[in-house]
C-alpha atoms as a PDB file:
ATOM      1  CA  UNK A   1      19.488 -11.762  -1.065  1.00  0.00           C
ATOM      2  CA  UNK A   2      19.674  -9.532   1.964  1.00  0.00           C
ATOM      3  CA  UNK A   3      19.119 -12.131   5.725  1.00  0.00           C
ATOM      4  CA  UNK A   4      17.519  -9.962   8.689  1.00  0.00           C
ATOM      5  CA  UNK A   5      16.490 -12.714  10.798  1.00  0.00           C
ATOM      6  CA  UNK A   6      14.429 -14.983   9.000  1.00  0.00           C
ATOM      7  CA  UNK A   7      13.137 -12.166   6.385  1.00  0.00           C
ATOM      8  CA  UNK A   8      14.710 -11.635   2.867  1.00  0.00           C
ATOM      9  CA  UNK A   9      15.406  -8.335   1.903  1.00  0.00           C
ATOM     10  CA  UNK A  10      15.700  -6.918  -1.300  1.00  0.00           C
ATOM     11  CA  UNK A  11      16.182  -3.407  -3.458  1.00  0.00           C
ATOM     12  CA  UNK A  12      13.535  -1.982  -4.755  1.00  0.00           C
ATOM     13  CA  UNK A  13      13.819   1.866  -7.106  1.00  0.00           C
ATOM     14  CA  UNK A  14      10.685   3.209  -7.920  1.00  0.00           C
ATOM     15  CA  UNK A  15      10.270   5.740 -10.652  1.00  0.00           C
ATOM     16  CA  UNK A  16       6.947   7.570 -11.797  1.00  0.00           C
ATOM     17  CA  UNK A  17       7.455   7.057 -15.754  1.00  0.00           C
ATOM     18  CA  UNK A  18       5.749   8.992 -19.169  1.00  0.00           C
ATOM     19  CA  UNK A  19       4.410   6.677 -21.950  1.00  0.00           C
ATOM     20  CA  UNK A  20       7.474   7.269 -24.621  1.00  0.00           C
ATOM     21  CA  UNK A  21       9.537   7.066 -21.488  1.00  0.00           C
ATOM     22  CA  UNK A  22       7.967   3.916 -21.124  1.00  0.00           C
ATOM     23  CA  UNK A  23       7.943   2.459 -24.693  1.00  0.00           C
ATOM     24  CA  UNK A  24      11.515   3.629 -24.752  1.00  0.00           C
ATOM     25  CA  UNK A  25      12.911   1.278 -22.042  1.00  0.00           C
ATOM     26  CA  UNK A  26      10.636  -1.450 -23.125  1.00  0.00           C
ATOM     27  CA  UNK A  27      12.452  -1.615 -26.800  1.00  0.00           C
ATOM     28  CA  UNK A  28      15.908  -1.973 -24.673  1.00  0.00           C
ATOM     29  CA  UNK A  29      14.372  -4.465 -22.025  1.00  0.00           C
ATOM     30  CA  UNK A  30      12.909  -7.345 -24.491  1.00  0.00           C
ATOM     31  CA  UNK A  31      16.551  -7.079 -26.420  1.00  0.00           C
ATOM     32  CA  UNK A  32      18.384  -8.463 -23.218  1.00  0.00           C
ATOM     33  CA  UNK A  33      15.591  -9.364 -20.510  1.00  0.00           C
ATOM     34  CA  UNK A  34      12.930 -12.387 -20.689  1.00  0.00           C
ATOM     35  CA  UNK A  35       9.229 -11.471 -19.957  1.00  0.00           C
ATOM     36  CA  UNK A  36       7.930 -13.077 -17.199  1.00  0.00           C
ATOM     37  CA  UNK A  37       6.030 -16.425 -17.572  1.00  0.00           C
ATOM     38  CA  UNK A  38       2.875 -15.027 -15.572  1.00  0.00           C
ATOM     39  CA  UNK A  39       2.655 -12.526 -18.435  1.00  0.00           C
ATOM     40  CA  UNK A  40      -0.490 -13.126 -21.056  1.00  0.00           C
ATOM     41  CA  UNK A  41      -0.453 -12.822 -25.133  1.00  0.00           C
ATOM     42  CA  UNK A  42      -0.373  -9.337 -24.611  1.00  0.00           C
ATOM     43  CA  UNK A  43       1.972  -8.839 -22.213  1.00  0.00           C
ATOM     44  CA  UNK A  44       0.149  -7.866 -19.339  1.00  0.00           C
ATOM     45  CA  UNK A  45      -1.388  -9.713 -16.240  1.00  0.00           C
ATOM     46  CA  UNK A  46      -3.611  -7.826 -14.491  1.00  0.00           C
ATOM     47  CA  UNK A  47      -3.208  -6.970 -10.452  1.00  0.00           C
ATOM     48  CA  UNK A  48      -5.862  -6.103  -7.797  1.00  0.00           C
ATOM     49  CA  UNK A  49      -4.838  -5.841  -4.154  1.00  0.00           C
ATOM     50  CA  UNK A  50      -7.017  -5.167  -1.211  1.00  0.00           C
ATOM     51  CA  UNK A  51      -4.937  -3.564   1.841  1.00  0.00           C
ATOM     52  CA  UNK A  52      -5.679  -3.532   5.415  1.00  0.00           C
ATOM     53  CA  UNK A  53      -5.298  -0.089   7.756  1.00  0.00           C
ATOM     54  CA  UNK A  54      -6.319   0.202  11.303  1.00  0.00           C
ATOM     55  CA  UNK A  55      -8.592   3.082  13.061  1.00  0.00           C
ATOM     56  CA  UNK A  56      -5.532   5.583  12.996  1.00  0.00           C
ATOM     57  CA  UNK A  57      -4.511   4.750   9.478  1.00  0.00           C
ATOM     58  CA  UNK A  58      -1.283   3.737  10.695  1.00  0.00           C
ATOM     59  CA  UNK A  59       0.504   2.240   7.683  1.00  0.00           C
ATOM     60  CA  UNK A  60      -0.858   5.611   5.664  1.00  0.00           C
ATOM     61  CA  UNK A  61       0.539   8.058   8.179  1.00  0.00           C
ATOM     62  CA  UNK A  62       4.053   5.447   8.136  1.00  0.00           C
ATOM     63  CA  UNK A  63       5.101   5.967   5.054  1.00  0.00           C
ATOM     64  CA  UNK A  64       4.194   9.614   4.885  1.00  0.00           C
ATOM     65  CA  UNK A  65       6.349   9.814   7.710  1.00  0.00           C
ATOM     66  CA  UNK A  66       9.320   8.301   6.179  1.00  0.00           C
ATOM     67  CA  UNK A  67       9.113   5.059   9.324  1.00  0.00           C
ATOM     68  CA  UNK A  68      12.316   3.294   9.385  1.00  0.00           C
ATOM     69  CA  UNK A  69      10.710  -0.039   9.563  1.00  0.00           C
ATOM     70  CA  UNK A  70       7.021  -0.722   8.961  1.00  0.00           C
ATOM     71  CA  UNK A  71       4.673  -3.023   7.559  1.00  0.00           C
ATOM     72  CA  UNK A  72       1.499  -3.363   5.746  1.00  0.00           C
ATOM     73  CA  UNK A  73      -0.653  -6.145   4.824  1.00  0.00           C
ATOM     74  CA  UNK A  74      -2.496  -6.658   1.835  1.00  0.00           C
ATOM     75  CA  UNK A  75      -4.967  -9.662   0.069  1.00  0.00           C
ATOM     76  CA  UNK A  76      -3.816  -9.670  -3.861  1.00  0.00           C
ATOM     77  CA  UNK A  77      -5.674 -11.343  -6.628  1.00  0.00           C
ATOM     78  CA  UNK A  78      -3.852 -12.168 -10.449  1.00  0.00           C
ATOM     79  CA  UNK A  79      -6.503 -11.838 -13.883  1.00  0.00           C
ATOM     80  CA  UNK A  80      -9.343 -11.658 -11.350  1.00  0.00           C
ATOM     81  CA  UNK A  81      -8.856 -15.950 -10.378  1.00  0.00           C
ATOM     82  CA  UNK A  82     -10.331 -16.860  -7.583  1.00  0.00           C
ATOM     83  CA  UNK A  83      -8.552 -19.814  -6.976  1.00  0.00           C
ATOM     84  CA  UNK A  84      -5.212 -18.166  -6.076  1.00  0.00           C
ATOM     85  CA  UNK A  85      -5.942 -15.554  -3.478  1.00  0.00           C
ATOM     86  CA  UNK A  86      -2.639 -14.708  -1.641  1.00  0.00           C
ATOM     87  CA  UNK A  87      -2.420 -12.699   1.678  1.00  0.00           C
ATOM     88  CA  UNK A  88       0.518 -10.718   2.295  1.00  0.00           C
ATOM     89  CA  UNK A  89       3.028  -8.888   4.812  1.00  0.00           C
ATOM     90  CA  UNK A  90       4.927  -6.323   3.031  1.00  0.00           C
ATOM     91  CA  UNK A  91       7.938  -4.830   5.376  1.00  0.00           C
ATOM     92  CA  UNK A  92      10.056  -1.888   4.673  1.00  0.00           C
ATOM     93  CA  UNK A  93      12.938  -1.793   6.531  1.00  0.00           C
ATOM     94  CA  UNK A  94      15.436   1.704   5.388  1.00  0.00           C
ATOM     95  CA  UNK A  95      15.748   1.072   1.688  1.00  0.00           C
ATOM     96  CA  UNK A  96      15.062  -2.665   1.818  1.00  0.00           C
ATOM     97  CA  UNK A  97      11.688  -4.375   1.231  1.00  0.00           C
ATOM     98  CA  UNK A  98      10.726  -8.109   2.242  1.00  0.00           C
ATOM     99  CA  UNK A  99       7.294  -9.641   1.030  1.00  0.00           C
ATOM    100  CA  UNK A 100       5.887 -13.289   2.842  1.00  0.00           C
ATOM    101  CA  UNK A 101       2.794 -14.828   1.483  1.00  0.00           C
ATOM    102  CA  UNK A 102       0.514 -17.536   1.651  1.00  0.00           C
ATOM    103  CA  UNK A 103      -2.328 -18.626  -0.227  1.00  0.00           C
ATOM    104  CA  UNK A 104      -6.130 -18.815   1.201  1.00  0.00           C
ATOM    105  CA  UNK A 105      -9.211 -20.373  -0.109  1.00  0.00           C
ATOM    106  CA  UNK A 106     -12.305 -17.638  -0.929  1.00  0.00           C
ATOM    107  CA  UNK A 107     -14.356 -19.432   1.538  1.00  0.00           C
ATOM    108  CA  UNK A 108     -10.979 -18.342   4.441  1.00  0.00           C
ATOM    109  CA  UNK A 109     -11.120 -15.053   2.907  1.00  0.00           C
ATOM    110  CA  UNK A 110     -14.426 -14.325   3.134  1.00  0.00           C
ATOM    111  CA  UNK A 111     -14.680 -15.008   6.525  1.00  0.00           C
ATOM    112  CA  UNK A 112     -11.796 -12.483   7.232  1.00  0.00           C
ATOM    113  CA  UNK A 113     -13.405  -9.785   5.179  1.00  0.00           C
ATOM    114  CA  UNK A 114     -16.651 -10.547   7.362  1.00  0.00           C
ATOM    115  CA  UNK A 115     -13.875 -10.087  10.456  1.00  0.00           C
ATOM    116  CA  UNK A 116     -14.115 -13.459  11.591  1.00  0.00           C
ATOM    117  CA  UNK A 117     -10.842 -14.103  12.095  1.00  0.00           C
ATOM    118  CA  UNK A 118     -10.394 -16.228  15.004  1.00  0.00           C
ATOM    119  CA  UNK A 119      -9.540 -19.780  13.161  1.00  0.00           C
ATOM    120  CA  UNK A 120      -5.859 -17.614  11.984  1.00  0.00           C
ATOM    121  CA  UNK A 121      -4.641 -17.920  15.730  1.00  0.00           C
ATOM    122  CA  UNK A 122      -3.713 -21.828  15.436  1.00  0.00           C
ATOM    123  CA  UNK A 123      -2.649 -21.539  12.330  1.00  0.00           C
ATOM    124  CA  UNK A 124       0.485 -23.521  11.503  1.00  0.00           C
ATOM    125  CA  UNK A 125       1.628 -20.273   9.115  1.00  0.00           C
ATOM    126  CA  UNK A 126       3.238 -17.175  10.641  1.00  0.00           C
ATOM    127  CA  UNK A 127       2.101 -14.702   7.992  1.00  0.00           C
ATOM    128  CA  UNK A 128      -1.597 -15.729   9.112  1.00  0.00           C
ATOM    129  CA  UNK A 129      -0.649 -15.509  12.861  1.00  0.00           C
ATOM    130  CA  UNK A 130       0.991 -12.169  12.788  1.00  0.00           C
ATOM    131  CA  UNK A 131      -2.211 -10.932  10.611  1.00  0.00           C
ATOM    132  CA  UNK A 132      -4.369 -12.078  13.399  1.00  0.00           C
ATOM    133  CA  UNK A 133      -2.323 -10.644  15.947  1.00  0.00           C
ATOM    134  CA  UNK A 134      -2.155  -7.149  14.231  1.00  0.00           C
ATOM    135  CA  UNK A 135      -6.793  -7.312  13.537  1.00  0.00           C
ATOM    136  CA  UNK A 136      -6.483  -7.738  16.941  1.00  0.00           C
ATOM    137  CA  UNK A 137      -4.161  -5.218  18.762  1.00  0.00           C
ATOM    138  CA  UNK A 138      -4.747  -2.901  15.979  1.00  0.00           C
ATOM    139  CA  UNK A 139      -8.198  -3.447  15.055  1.00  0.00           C
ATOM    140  CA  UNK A 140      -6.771  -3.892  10.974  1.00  0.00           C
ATOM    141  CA  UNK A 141     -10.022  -3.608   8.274  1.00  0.00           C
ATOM    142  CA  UNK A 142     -10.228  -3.478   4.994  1.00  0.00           C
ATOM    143  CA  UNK A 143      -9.303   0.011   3.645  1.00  0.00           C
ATOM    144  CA  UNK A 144      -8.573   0.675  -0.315  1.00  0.00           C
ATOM    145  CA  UNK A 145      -8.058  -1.399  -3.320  1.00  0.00           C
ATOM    146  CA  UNK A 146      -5.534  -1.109  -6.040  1.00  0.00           C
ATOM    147  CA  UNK A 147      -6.138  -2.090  -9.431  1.00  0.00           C
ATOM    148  CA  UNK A 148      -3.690  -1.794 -12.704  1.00  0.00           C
ATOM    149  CA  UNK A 149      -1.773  -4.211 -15.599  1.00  0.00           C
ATOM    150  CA  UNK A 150       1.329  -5.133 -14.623  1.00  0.00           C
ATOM    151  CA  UNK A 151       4.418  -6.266 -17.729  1.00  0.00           C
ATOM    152  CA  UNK A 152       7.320  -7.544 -16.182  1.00  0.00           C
ATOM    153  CA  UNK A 153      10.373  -8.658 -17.335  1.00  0.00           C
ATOM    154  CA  UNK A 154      13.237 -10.510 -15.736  1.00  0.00           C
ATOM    155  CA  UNK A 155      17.053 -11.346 -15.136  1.00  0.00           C
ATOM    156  CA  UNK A 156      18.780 -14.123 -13.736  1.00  0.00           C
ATOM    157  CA  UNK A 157      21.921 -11.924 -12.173  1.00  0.00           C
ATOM    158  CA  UNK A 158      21.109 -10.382  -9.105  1.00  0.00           C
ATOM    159  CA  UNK A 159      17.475 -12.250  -9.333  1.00  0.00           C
ATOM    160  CA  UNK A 160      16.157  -8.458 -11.182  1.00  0.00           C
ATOM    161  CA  UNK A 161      12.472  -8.203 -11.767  1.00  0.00           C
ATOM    162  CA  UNK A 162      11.763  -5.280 -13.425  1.00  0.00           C
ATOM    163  CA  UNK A 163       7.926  -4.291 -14.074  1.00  0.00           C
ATOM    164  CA  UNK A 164       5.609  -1.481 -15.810  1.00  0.00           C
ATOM    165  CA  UNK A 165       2.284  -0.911 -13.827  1.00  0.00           C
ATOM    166  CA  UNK A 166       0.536   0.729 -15.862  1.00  0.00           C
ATOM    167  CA  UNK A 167      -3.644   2.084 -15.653  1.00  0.00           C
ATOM    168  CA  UNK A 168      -3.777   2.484 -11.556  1.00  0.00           C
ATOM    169  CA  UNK A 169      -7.170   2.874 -10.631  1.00  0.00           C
ATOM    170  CA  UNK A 170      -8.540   2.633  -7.039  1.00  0.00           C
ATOM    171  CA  UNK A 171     -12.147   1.582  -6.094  1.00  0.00           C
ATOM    172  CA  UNK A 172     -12.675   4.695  -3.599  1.00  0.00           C
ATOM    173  CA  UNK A 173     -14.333   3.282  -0.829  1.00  0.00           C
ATOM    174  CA  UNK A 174     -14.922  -0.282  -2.308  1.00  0.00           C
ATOM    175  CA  UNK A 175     -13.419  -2.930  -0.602  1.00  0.00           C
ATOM    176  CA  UNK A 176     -14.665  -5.929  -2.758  1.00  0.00           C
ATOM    177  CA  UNK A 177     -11.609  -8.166  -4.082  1.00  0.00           C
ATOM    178  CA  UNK A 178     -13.620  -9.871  -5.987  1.00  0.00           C
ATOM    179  CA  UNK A 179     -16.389  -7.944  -7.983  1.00  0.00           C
ATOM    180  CA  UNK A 180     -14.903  -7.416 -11.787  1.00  0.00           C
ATOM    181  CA  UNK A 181     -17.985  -4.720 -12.155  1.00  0.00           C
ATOM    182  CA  UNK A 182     -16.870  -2.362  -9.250  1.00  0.00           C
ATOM    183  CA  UNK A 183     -16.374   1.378 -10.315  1.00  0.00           C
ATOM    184  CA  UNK A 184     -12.797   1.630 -10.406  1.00  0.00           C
ATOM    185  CA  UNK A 185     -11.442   5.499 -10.940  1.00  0.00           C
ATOM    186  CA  UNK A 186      -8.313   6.252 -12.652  1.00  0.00           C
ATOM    187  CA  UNK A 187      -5.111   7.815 -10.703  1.00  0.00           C
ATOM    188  CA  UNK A 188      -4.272   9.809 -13.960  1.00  0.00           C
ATOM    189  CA  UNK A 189      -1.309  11.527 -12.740  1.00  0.00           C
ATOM    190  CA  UNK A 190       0.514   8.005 -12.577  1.00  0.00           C
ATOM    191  CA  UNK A 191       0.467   6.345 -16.000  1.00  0.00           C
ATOM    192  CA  UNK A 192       3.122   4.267 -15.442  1.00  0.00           C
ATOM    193  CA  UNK A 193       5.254   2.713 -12.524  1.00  0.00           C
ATOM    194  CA  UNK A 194       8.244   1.263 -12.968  1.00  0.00           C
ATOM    195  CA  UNK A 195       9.558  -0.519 -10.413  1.00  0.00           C
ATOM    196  CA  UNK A 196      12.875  -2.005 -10.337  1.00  0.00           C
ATOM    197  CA  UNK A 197      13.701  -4.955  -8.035  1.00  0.00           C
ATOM    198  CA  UNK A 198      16.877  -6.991  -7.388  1.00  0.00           C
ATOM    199  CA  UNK A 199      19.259  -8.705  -4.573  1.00  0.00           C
ATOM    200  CA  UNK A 200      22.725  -7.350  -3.537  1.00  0.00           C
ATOM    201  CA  UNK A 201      23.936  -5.588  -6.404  1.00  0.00           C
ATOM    202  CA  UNK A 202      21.667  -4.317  -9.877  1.00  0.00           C
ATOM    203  CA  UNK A 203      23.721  -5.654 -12.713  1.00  0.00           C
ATOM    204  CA  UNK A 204      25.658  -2.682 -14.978  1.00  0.00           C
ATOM    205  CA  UNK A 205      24.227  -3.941 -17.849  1.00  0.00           C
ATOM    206  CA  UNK A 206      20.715  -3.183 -16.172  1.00  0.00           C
ATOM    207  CA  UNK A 207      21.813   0.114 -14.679  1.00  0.00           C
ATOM    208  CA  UNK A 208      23.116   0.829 -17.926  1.00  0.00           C
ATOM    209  CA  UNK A 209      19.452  -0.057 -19.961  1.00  0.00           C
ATOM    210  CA  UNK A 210      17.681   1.991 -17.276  1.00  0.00           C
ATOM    211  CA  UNK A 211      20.209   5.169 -17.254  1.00  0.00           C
ATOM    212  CA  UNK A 212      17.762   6.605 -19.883  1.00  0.00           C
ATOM    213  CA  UNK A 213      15.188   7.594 -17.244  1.00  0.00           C
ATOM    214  CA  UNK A 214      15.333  11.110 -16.545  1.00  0.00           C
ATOM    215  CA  UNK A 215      13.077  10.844 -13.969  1.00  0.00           C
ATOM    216  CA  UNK A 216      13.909  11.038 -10.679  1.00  0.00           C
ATOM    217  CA  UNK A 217      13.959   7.868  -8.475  1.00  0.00           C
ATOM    218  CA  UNK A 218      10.662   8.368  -5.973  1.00  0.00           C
ATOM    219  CA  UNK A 219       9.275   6.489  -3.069  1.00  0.00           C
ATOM    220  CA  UNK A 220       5.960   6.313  -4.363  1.00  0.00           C
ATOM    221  CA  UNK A 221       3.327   4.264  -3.151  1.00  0.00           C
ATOM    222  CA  UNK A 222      -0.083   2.768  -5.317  1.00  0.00           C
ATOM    223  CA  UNK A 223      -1.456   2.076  -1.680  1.00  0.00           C
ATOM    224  CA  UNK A 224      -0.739   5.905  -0.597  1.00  0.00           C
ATOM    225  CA  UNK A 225      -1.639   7.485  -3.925  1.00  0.00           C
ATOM    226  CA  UNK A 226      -4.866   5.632  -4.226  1.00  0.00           C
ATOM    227  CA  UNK A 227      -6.041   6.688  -0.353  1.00  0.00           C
ATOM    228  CA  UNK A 228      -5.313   9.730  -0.549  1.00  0.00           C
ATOM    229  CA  UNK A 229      -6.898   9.851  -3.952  1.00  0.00           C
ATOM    230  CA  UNK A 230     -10.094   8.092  -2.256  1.00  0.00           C
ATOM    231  CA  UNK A 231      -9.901  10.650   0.563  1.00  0.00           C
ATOM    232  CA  UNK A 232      -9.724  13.300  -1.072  1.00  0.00           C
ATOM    233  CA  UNK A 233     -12.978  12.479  -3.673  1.00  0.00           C
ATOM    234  CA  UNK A 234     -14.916  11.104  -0.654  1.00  0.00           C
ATOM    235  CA  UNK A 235     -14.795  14.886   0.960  1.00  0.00           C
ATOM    236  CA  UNK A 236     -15.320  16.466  -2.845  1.00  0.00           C
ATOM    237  CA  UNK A 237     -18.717  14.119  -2.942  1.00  0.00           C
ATOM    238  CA  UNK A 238     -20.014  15.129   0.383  1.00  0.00           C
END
């Protein structure tokens, strides 16, 4: 684990994949990896994340821009519970990415979607205070959802989490978390993500299973890819 300050930093390779690409690496994966615990009978758990984007769009127009170090936060929900509602600050920092959490109650969420957010100023967690500072210097609202299945599998050297996120779909101008019958569109130029995530140094024996990918390594973005997808269909409707 990369220390700046009080933030852990780790790798992160992203890679836009095919389906055979994808079934390929899979059959090498489960013959030296574990799945992941979180995963169901099938596999798969299944990941919707609302993000948060002030007036100016600022974390959109950030990573288009290639911003050394930026941020974005986002409220992510797992198989559509309820009960475990996390909020979280995502930075980027060069090639390095650091993710700090906490969990909230849907009645605490609620009232932030509603943009009552004063109660997160004397809160006794810093992810919730820096949230309330950024709705409040940058006026933050809720912007775009990202939905997809996500099969992950794991190694214990160099902590290496690598998933599939497969089926993206985006709400277009929905922004509610919670609502399992919202219209969700598909991304279909992206049917798989794989995105591979580890500490100081990716194992050979990992960089070795992965070689097979002929696809180039990309900094691709569900959050970017699914705004500018709901731009762009939100001008094609009007």
């Amino acid at each position: 684990m990369i220390k700046r300050g009080s933030l852990n930093l780790r790798h992160e390779l992203k890679y836009m994949i095919n389906y055979m690409e994808y079934r390929l690496l899979k059959s090498r994966l489960k013959e030296v990896l574990n799945l992941d615990p979180h995963c169901g009978l099938d596999g798969l758990y299944h990941v919707r994340s609302l993000y948060f984007d002030d007036c100016r769009n600022g974390a959109l127009s950030d990573k288009l821009a290639g911003v050394y170090c930026r941020k974005k936060y986002r409220l992510r929900i797992y198989n559509h519970n309820q009960e475990c509602i996390k909020l979280e600050k995502k930075s980027k920092i060069d090639n390095l990415i650091g993710k700090e959490s906490v969990s909230l109650n849907r009645r605490d969420v609620d009232r932030i979607l509603q943009g009552d957010i004063d109660f997160l100023a004397e809160s006794q967690h810093k992810v919730l205070r820096a949230f309330y500072l950024e709705c409040k210097r940058n006026l933050l609202k809720p912007n775009v959802i990202t939905d997809y299945y996500r099969e992950v599998y794991v190694y214990p050297v160099g902590n290496v989490r690598i998933s599939f996120d497969i089926g993206l779909h985006t709400g277009l101008n929905a922004t509610d978390l919670f609502n399992k019958e919202s219209f969700m569109m598909g991304i279909s130029d992206y049917p798989v993500i794989l995105e591979v995530k580890y500490d100081s140094v990716l194992p050979q024996v990992i960089h070795g299973l992965i070689s097979c990918i002929i696809s180039p390594q990309s900094s691709i973005s569900k959050f970017v890819n699914c705004k500018r997808f709901s731009t762009f269909n939100s001008w094609e409707d009007q």
